[in-house]
C-alpha atoms as a PDB file:
ATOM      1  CA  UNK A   1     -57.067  -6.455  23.924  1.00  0.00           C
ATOM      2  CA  UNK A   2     -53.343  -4.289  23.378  1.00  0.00           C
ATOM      3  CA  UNK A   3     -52.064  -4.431  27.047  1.00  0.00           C
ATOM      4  CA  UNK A   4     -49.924  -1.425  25.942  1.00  0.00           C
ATOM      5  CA  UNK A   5     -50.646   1.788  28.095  1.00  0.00           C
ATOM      6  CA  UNK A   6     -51.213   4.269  25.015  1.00  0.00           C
ATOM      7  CA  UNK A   7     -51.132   7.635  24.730  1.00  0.00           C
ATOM      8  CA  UNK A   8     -52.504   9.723  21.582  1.00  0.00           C
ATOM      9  CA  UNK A   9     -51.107  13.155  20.666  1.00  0.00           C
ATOM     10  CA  UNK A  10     -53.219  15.482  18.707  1.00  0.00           C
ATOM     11  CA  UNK A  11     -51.940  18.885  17.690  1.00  0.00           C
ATOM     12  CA  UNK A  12     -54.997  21.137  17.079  1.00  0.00           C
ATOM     13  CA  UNK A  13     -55.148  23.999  15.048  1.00  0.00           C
ATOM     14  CA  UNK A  14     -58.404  25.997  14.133  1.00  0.00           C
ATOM     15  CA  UNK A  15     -60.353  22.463  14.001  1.00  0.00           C
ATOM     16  CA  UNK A  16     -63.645  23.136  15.928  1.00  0.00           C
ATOM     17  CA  UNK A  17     -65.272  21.187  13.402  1.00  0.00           C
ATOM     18  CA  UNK A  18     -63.367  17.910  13.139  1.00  0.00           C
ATOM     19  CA  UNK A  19     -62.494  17.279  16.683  1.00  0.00           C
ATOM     20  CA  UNK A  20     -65.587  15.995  18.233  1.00  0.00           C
ATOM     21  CA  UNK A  21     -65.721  13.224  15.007  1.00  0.00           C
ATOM     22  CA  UNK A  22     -61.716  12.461  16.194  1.00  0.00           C
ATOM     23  CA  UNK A  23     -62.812  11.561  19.360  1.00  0.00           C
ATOM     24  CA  UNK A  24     -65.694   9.842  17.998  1.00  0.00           C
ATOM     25  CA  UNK A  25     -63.706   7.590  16.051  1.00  0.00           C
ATOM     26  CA  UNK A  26     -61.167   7.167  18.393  1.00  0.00           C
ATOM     27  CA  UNK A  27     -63.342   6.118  21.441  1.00  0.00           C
ATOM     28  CA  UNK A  28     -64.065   2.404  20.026  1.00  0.00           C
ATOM     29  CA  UNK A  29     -60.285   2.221  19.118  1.00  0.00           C
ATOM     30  CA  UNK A  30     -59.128   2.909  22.126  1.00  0.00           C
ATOM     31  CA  UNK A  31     -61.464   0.637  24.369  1.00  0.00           C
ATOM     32  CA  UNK A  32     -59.477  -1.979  23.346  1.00  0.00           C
ATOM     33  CA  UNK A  33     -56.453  -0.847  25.176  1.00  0.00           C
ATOM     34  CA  UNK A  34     -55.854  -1.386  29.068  1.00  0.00           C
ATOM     35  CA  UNK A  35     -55.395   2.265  29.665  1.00  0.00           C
ATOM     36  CA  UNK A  36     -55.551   4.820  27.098  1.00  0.00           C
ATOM     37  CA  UNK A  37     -56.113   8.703  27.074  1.00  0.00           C
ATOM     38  CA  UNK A  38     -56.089  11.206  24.536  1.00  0.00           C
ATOM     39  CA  UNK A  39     -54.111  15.104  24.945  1.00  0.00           C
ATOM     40  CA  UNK A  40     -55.586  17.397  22.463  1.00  0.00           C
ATOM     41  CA  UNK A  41     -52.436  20.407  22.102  1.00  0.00           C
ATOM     42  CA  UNK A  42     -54.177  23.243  20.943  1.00  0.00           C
ATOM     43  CA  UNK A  43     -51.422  25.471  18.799  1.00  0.00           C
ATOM     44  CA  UNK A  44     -53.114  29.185  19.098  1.00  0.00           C
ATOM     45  CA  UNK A  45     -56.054  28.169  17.488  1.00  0.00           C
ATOM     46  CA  UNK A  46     -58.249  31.201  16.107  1.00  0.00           C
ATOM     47  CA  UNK A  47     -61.680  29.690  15.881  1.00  0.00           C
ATOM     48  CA  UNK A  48     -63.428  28.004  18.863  1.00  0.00           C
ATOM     49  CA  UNK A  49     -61.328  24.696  19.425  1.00  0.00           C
ATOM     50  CA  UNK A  50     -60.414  25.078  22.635  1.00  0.00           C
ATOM     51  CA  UNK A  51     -64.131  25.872  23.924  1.00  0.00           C
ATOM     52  CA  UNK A  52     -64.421  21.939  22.157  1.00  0.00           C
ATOM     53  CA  UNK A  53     -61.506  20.802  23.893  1.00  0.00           C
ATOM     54  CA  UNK A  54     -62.922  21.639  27.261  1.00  0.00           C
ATOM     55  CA  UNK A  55     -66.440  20.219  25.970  1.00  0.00           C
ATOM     56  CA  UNK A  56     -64.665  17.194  24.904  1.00  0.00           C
ATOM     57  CA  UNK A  57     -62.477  16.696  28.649  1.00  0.00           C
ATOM     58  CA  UNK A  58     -66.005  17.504  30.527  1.00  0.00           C
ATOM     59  CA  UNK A  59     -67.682  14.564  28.356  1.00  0.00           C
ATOM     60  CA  UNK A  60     -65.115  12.266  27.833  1.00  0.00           C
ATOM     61  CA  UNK A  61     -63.120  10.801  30.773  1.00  0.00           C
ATOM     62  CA  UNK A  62     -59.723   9.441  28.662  1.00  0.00           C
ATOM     63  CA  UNK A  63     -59.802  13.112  26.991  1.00  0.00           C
ATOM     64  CA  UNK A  64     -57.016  15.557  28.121  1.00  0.00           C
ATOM     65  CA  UNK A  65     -55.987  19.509  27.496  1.00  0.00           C
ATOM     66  CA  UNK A  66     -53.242  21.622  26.564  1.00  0.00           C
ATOM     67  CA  UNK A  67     -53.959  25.248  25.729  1.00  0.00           C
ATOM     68  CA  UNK A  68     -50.818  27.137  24.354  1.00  0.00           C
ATOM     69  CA  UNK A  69     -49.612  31.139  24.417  1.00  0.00           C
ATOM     70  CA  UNK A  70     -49.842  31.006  20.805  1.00  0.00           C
ATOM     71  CA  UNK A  71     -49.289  29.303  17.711  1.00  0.00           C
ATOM     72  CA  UNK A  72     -45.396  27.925  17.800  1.00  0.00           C
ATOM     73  CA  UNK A  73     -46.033  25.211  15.000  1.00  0.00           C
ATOM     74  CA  UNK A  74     -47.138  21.535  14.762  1.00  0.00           C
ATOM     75  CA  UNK A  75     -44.012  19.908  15.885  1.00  0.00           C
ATOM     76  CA  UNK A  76     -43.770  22.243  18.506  1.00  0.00           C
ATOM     77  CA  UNK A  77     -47.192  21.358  19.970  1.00  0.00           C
ATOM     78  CA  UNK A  78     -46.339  17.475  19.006  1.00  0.00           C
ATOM     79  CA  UNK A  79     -43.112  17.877  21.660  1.00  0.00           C
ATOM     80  CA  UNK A  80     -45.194  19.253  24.612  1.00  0.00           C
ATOM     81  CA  UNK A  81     -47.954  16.555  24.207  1.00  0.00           C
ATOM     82  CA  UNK A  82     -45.266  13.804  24.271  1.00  0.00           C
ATOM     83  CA  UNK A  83     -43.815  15.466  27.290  1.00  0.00           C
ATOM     84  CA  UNK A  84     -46.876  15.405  28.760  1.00  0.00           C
ATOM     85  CA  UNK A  85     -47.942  11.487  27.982  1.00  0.00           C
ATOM     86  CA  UNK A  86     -48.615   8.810  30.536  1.00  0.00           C
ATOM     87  CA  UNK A  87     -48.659   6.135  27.665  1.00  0.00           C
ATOM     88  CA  UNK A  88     -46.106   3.862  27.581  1.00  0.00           C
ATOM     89  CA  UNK A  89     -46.864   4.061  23.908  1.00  0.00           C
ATOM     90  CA  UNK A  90     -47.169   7.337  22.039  1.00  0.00           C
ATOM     91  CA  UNK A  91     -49.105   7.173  18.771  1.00  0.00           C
ATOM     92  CA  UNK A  92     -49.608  11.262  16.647  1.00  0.00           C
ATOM     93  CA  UNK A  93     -52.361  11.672  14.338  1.00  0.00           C
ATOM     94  CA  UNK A  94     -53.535  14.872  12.647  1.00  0.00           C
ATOM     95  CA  UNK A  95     -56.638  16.567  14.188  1.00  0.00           C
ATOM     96  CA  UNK A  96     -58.225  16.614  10.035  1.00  0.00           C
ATOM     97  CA  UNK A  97     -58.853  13.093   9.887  1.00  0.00           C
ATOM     98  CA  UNK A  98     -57.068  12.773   6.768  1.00  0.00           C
ATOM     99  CA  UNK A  99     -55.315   9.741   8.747  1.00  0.00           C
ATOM    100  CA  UNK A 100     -57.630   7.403   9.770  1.00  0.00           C
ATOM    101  CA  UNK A 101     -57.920   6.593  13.593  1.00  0.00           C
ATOM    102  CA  UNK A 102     -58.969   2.856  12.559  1.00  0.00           C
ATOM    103  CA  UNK A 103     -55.838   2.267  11.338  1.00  0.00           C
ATOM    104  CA  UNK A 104     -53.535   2.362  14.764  1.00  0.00           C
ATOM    105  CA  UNK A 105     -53.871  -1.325  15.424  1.00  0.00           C
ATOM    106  CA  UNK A 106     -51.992  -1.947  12.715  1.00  0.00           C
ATOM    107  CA  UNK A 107     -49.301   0.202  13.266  1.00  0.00           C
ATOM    108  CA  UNK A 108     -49.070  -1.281  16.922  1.00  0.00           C
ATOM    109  CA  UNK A 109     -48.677  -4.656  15.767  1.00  0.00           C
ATOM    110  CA  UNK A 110     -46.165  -3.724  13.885  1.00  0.00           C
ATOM    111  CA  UNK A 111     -44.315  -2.081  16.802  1.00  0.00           C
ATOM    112  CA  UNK A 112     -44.903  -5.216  18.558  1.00  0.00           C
ATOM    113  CA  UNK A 113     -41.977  -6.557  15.640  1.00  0.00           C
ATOM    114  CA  UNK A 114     -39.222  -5.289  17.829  1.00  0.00           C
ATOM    115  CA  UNK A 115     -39.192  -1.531  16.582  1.00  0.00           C
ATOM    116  CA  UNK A 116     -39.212   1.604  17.894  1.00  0.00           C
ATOM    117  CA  UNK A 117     -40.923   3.733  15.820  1.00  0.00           C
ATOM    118  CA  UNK A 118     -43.414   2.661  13.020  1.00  0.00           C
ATOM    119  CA  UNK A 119     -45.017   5.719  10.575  1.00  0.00           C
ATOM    120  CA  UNK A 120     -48.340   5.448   8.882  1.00  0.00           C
ATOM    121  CA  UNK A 121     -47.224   6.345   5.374  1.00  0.00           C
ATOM    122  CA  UNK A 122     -49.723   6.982   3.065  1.00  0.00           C
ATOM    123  CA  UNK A 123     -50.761   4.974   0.257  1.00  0.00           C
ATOM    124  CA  UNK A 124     -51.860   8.212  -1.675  1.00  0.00           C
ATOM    125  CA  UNK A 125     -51.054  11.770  -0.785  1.00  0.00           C
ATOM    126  CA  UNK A 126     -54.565  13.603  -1.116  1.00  0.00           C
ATOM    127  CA  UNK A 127     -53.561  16.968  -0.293  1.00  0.00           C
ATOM    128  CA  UNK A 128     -53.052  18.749  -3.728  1.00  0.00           C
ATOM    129  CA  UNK A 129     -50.041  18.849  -6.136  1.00  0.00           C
ATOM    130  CA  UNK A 130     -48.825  22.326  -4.066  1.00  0.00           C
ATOM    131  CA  UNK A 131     -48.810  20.661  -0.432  1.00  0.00           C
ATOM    132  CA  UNK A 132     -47.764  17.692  -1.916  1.00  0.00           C
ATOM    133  CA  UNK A 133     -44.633  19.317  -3.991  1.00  0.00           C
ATOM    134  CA  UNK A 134     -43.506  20.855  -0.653  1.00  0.00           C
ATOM    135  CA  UNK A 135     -43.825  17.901   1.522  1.00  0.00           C
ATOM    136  CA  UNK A 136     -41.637  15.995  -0.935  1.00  0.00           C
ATOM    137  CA  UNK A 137     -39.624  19.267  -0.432  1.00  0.00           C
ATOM    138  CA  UNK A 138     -39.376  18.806   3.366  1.00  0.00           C
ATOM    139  CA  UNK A 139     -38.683  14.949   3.092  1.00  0.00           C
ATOM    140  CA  UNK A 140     -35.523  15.529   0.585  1.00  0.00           C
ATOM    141  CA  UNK A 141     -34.252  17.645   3.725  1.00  0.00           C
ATOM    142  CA  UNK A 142     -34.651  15.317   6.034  1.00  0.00           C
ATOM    143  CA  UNK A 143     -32.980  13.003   4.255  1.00  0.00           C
ATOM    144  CA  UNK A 144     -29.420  14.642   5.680  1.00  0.00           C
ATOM    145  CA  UNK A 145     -30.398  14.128   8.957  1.00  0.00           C
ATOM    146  CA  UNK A 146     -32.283  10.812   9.258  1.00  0.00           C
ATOM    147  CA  UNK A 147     -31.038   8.828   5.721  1.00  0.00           C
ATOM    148  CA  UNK A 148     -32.823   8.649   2.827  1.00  0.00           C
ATOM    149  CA  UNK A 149     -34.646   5.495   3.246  1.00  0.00           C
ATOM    150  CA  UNK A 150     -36.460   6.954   6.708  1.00  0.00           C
ATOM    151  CA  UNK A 151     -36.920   9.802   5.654  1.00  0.00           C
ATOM    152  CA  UNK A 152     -39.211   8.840   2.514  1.00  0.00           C
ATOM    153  CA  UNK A 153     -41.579   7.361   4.507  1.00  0.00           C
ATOM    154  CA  UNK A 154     -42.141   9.734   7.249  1.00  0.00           C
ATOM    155  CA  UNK A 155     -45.849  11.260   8.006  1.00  0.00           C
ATOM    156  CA  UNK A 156     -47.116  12.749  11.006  1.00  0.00           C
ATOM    157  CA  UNK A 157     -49.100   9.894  11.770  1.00  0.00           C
ATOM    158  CA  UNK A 158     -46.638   7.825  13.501  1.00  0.00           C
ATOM    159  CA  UNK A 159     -46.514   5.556  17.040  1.00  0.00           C
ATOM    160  CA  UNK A 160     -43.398   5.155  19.124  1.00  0.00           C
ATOM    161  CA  UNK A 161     -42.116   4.159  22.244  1.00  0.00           C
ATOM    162  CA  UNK A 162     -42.576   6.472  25.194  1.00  0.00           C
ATOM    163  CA  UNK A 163     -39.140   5.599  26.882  1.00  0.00           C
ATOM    164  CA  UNK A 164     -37.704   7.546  23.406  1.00  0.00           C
ATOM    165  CA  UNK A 165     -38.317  10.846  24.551  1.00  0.00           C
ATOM    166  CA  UNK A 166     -35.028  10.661  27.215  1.00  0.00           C
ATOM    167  CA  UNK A 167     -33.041  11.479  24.308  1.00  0.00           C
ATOM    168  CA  UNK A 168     -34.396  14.609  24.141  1.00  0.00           C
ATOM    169  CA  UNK A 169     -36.148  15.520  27.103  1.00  0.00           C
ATOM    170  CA  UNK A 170     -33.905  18.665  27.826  1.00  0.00           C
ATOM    171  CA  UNK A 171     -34.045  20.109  24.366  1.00  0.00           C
ATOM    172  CA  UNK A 172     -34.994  23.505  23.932  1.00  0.00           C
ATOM    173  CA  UNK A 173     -34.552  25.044  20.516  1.00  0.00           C
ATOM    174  CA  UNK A 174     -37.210  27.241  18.960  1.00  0.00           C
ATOM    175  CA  UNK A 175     -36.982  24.883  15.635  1.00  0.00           C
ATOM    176  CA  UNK A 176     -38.294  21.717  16.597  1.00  0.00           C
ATOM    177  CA  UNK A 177     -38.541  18.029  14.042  1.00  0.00           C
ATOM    178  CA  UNK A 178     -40.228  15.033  15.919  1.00  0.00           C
ATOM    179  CA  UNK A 179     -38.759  12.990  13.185  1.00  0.00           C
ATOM    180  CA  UNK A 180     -35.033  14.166  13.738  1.00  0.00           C
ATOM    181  CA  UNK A 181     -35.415  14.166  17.812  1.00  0.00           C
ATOM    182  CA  UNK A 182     -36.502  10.525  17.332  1.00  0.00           C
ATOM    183  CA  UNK A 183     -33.452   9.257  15.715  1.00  0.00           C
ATOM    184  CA  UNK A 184     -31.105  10.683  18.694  1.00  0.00           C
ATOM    185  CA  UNK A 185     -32.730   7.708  20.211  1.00  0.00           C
ATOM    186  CA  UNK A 186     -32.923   4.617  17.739  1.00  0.00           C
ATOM    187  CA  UNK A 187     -31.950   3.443  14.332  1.00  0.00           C
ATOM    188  CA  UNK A 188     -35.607   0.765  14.188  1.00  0.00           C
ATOM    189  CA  UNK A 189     -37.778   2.644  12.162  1.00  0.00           C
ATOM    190  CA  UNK A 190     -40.510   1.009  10.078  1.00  0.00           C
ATOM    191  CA  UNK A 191     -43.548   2.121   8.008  1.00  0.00           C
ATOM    192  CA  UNK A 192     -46.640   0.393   6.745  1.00  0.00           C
ATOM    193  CA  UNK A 193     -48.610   1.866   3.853  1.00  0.00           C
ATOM    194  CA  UNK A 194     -52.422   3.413   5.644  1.00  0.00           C
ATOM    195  CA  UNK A 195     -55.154   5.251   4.170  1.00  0.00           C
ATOM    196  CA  UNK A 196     -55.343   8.658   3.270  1.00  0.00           C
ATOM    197  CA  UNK A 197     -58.510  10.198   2.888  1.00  0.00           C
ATOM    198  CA  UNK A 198     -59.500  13.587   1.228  1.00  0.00           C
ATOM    199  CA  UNK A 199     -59.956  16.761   3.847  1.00  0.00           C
ATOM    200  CA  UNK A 200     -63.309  17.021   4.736  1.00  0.00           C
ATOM    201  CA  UNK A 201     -63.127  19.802   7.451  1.00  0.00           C
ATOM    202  CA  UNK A 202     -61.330  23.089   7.471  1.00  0.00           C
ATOM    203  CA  UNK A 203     -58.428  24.379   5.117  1.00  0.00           C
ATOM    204  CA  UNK A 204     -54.505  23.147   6.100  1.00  0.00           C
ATOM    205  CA  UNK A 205     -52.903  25.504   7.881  1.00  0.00           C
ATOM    206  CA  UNK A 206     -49.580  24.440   6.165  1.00  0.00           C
ATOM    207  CA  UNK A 207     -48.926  26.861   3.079  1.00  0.00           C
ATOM    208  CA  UNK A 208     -46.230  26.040   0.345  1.00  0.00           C
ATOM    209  CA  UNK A 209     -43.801  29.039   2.198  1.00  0.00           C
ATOM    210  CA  UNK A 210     -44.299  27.488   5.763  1.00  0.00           C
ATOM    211  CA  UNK A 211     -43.723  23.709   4.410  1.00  0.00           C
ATOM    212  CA  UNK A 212     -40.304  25.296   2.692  1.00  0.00           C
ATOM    213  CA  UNK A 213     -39.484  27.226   5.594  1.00  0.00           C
ATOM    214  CA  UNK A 214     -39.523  24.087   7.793  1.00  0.00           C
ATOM    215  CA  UNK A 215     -37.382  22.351   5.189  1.00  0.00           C
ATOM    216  CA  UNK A 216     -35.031  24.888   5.920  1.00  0.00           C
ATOM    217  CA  UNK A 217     -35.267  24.956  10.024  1.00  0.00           C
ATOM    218  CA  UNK A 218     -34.275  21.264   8.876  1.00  0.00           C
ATOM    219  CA  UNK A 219     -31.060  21.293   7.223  1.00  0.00           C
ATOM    220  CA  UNK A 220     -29.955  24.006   9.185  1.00  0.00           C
ATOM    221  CA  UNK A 221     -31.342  23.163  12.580  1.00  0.00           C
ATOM    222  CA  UNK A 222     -30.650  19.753  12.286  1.00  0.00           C
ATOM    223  CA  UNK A 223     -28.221  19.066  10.021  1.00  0.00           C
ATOM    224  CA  UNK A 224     -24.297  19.749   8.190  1.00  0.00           C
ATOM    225  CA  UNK A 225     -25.591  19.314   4.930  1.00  0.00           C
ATOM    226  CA  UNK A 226     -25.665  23.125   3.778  1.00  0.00           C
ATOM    227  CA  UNK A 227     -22.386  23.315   4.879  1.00  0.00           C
ATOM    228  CA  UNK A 228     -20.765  20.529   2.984  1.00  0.00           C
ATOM    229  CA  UNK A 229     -22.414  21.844   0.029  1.00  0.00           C
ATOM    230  CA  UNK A 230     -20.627  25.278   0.670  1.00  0.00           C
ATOM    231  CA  UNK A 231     -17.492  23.185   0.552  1.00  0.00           C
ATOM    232  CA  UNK A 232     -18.238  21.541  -2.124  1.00  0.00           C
ATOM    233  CA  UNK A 233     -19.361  24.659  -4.140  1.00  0.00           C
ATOM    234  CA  UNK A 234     -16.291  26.464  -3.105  1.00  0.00           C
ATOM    235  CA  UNK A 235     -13.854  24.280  -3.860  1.00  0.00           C
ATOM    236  CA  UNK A 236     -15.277  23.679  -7.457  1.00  0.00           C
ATOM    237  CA  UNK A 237     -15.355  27.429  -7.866  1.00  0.00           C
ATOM    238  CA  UNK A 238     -11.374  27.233  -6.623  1.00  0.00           C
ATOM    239  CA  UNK A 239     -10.520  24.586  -9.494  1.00  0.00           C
ATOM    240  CA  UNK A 240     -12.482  26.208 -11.971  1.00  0.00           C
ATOM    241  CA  UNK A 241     -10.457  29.482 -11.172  1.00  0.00           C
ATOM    242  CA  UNK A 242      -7.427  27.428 -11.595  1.00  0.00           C
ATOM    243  CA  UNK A 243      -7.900  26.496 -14.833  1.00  0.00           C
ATOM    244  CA  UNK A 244      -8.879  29.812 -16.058  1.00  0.00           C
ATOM    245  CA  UNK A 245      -5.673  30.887 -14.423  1.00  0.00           C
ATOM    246  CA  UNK A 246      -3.843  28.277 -16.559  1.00  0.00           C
ATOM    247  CA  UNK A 247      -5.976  28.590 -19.801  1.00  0.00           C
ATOM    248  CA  UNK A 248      -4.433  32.737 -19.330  1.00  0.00           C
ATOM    249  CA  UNK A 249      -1.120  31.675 -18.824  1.00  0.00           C
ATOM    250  CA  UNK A 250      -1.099  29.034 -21.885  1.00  0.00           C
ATOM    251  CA  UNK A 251      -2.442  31.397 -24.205  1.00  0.00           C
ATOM    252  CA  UNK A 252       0.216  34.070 -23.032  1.00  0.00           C
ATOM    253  CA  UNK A 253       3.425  31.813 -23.310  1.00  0.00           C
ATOM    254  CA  UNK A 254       1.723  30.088 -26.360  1.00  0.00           C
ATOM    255  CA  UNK A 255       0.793  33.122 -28.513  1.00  0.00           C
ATOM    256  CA  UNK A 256       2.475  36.114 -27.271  1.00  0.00           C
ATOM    257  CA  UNK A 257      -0.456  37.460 -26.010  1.00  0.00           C
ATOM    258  CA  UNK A 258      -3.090  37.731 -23.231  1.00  0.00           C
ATOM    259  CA  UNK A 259      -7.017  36.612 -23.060  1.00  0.00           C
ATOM    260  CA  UNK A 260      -9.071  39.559 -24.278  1.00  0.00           C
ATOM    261  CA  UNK A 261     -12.294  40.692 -22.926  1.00  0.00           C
ATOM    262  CA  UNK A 262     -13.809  42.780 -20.333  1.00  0.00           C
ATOM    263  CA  UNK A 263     -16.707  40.307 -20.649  1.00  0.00           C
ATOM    264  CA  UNK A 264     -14.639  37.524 -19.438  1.00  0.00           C
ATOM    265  CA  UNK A 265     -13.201  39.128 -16.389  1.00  0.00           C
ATOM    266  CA  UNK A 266     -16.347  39.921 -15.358  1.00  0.00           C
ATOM    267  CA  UNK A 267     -17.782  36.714 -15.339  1.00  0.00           C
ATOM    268  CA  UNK A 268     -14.939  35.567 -13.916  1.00  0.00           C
ATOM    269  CA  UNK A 269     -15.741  38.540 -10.652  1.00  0.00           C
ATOM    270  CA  UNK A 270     -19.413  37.588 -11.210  1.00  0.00           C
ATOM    271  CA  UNK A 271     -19.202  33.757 -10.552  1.00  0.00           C
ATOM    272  CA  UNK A 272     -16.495  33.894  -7.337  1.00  0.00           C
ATOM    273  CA  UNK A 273     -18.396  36.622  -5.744  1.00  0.00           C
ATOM    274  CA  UNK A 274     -21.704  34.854  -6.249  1.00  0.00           C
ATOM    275  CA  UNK A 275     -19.664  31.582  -4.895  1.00  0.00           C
ATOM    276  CA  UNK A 276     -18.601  33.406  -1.580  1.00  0.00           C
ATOM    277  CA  UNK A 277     -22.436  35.173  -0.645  1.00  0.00           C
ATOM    278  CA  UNK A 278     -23.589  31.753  -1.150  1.00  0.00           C
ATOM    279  CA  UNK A 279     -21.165  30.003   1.280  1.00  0.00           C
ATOM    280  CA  UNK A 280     -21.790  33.341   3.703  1.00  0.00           C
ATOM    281  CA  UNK A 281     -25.360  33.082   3.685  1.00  0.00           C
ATOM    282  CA  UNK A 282     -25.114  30.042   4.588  1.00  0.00           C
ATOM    283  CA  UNK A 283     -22.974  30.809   7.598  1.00  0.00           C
ATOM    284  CA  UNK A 284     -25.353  33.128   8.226  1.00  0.00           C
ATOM    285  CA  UNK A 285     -27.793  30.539   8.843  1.00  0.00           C
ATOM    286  CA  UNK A 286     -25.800  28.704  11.272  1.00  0.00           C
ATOM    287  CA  UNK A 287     -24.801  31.671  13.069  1.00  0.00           C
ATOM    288  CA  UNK A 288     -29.106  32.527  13.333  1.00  0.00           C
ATOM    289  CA  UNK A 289     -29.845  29.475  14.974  1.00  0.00           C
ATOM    290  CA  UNK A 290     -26.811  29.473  17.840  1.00  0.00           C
ATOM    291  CA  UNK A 291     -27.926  33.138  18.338  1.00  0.00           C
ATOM    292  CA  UNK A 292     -31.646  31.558  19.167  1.00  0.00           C
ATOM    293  CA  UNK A 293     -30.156  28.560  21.009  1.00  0.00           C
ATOM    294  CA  UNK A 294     -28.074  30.803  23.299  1.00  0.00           C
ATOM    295  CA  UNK A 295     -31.606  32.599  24.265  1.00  0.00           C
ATOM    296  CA  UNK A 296     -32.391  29.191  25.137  1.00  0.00           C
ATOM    297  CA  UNK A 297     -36.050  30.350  23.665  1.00  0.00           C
ATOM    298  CA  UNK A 298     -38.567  27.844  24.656  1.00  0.00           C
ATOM    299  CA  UNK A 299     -40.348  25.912  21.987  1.00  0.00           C
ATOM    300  CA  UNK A 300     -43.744  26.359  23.508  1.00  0.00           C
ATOM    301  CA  UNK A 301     -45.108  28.028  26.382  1.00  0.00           C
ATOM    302  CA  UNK A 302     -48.225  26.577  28.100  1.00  0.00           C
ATOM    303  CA  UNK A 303     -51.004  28.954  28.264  1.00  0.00           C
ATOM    304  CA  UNK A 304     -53.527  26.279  30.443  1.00  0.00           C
ATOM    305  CA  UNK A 305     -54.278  22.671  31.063  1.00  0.00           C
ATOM    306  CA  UNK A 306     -57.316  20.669  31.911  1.00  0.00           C
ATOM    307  CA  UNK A 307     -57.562  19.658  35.653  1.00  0.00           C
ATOM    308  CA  UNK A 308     -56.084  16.142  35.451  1.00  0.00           C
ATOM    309  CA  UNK A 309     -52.782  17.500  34.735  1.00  0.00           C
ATOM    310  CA  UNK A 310     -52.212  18.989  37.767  1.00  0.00           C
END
């Protein structure tokens, strides 16, 4: 028997079919806790799932409901489920049961260690050579914001300390990383290696463009990297200019005579100009997310609950 008071965060997104054999699997888990419920986020699904989510609160009494506006992204549901817990652990699984339920003992126990957040990191990715190429994508940007040794083993099946969230409970950015928020709070991360079992159910609703264009909400939402490579791109661009400038003036005082070419000037014009677009775009990134920040844009927007929350 955990005496932990746990609370289990499941974004859902057009997954009608695989929730009621979630809360299947989860039901014998969670007996084993002193409290426990369940808050199924539903993300704008298209398909019936929050018809099952209502079926599933009616028949289950540790089940709870959050119905979005629309569909504002995975993390995004993920933040207003842990807003919402009661736990005074928080453990996130995937509604595909690609991450098995059975496995969130272990991960517990090794919370119990003296950490404050433990991830479930796969053994074997079975999603596909795309998904999997662009989650090693998104991990290589989080790697500026949480280090490179954390940031390899992050999944979205993770369990953490409720008491976490303070550090971030007045965010409100559009662009939202669990993983980042988490490490405004702690420096104890851990991972165990877990089962990861083929998809069953349904298609992903993460493409290769979405996976890359949340690798890019994360080194320029949450991170300086970009910049510093601007810098750094730059200022090699400004040394290479100087020693084109003094290659010129060597030949001139040398021979008598000066470097030849319209080629050469041009690819001189062609490399600084492409240098200086680069570091504005860049800028221009920056400059995109204060412009949403200063909306102060919410990063979800609560459509309906399930009784129990009010």
């Amino acid at each position: 028997m955990f005496e932990e008071l746990i609370s289990v965060v499941v974004p859902v997104y057009n997954s009608e079919a695989s929730l009621p054999l979630l809360i299947e699997r989860l039901g014998p888990i969670i007996r084993d806790f002193r409290s426990a419920e369940v808050i199924l986020v539903n993300d704008g699904s298209r398909d019936g799932s929050w018809a099952v989510v209502e079926d599933l609160v009616a028949r289950f009494g540790f089940v709870r409901g959050i119905d979005l506006m629309r569909n504002f992204g995975q993390h995004n549901a993920l933040l207003c489920g842990i807003r919402a817990a009661r736990g005074s652990v928080i453990v996130t699984i995937d509604d595909d049961l690609q991450n098995p339920p059975e496995e969130i003992p272990a991960l517990l126990t090794k919370l119990r260690e003296g950490y404050d957040v433990v991830y479930g990191t796969p053994q074997t990715e079975a999603h596909g050579f795309v998904r999997d190429l662009a989650s090693h994508i998104t991990k290589f940007a989080l790697q500026s914001a949480m280090g490179a040794k954390t940031a390899r083993n992050v999944s979205a099946f993770r369990v953490f300390r409720t008491h976490l969230r303070g550090a971030f409970e007045t965010y409100r950015g559009p662009f939202v990383s669990i993983d980042v928020l988490l490490t405004w709070a702690t420096t104890r991360f851990a991972a165990i290696p877990v089962k990861h079992e083929p998809r069953q159910l349904g298609q992903s609703g993460y493409t290769l463009g979405r996976l890359i264009a949340h690798a890019m909400n994360m080194m320029t939402g949450f991170s300086t990297m970009p910049l510093q490579l601007a810098s750094i791109v730059g200022f090699t661009f400004t040394l290479f200019g100087t020693f084109t400038l003094a290659f010129v003036l060597i030949q001139y005082l040398a021979h008598g005579v000066a470097v030849p070419g319209f080629v050469f000037l041009a690819s001189l014009i062609s490399i600084f100009s492409g240098a200086q677009l680069f570091a504005l775009g860049v800028i221009g990134e920056y400059l995109s997310r204060m412009h949403f920040r200063m909306m102060e844009r919410p990063p979800y927007a609560v459509r309906t609950t399930t009784n129990d929350f009010n």
